[in-house]
Protein backbone atom coordinates (compact mmCIF):
# COMPACT_ATOMS: atom_id res chain seq x y z
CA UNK A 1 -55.65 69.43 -10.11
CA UNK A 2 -55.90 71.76 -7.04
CA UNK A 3 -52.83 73.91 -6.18
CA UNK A 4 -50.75 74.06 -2.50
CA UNK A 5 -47.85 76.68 -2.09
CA UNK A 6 -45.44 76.07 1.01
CA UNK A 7 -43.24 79.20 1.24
CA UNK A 8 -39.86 78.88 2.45
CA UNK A 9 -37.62 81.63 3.62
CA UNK A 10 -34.16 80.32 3.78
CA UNK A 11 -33.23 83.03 6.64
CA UNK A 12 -35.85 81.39 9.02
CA UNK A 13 -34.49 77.74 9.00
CA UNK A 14 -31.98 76.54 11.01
CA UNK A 15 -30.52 74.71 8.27
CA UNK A 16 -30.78 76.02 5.33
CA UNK A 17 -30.19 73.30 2.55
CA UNK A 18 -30.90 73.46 -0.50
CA UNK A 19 -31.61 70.10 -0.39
CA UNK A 20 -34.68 70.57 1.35
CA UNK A 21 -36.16 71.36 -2.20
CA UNK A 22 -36.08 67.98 -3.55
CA UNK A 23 -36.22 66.22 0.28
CA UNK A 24 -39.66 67.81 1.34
CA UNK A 25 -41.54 67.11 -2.26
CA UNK A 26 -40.10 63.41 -1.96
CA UNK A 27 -40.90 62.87 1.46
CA UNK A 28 -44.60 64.41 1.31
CA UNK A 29 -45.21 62.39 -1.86
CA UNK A 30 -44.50 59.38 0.24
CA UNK A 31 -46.46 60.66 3.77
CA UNK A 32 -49.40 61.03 1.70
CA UNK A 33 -49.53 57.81 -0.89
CA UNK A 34 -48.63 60.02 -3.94
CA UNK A 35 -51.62 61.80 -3.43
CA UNK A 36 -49.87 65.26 -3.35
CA UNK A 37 -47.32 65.50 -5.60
CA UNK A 38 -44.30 67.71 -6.64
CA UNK A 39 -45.11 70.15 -9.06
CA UNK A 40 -41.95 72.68 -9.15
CA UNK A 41 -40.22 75.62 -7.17
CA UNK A 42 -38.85 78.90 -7.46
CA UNK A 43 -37.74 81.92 -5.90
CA UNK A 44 -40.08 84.86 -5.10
CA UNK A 45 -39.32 88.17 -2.86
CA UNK A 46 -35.64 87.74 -3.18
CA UNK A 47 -34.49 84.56 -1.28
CA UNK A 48 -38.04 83.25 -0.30
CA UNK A 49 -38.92 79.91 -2.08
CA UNK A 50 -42.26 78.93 -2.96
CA UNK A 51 -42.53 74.75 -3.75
CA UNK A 52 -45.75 74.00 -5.93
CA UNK A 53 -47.44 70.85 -4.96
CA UNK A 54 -50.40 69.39 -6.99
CA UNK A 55 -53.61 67.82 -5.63
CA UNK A 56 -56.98 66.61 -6.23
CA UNK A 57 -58.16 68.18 -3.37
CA UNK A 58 -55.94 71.45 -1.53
CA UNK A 59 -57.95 71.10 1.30
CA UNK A 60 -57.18 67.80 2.35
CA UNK A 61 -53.84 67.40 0.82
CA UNK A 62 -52.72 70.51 2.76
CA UNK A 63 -53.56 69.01 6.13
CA UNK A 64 -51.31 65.95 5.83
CA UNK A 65 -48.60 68.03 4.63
CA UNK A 66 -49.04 70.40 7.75
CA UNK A 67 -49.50 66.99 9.83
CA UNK A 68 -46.36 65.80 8.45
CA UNK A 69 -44.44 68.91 8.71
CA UNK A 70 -45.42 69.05 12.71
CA UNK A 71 -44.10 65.54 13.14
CA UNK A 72 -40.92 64.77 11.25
CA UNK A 73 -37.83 67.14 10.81
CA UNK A 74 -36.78 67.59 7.31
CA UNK A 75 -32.78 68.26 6.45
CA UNK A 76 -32.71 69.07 10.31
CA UNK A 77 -35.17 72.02 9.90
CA UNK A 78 -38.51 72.09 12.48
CA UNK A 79 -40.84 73.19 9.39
CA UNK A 80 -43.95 73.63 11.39
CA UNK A 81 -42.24 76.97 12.95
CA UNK A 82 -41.03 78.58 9.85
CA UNK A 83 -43.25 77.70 6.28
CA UNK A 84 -46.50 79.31 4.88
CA UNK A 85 -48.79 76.95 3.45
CA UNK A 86 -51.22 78.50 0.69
CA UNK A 87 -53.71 76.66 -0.98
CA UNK A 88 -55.88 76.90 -4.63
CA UNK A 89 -58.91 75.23 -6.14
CA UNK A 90 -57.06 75.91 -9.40
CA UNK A 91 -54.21 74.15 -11.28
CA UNK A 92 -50.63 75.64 -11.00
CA UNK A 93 -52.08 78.68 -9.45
CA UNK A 94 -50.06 81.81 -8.46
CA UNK A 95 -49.50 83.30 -4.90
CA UNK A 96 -51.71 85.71 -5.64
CA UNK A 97 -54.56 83.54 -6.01
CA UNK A 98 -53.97 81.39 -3.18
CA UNK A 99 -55.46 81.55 0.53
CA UNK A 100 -53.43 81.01 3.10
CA UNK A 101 -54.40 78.36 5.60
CA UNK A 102 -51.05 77.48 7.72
CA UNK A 103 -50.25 79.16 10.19
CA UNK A 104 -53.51 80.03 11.25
């Protein structure tokens, strides 16, 4: 499986939910037929959290989750303004070896 990273700093929504942690995975899982799934989350630089998605392919997978994140509000938050997406050919792959793709 192929890695994608969205980065969320909590300081940059307008609501900032917790929520949104199990909301977004759910939600992209359904936008794209299960073909991106949930794959964990944690906190890196301080407040910043990174959710883990899993893939066949990061390329693809990515682009409906930035097409989704441009067209739906999630827990009242206008995504496309405020994440990082990052993506990796390799499985459960850390920031460091990720590119990042979104915003452009």
């Amino acid at each position: 499986m192929q890695t994608i990273i969205i980065m969320l700093d909590p300081a940059k929504l307008e609501n900032p939910d917790l929520d949104l942690t199990y909301a977004l995975p759910v939600r992209i899982e359904e936008y794209t037929d299960n073909t991106v799934s949930d794959n964990g989350y944690d906190y890196v630089d301080g407040d910043v959290i990174a959710m883990w998605l899993e893939t066949e392919n990061a390329e693809a997978g990515a682009e409906k989750v930035i097409e989704l994140i441009k067209a739906e509000r999630i827990v009242d938050n206008d995504l496309s303004k405020t994440v990082e997406i990052l993506i990796s050919e390799e499985d459960c792959a850390e920031i460091e070896k990720c590119r990042k793709i979104y915003p452009r």
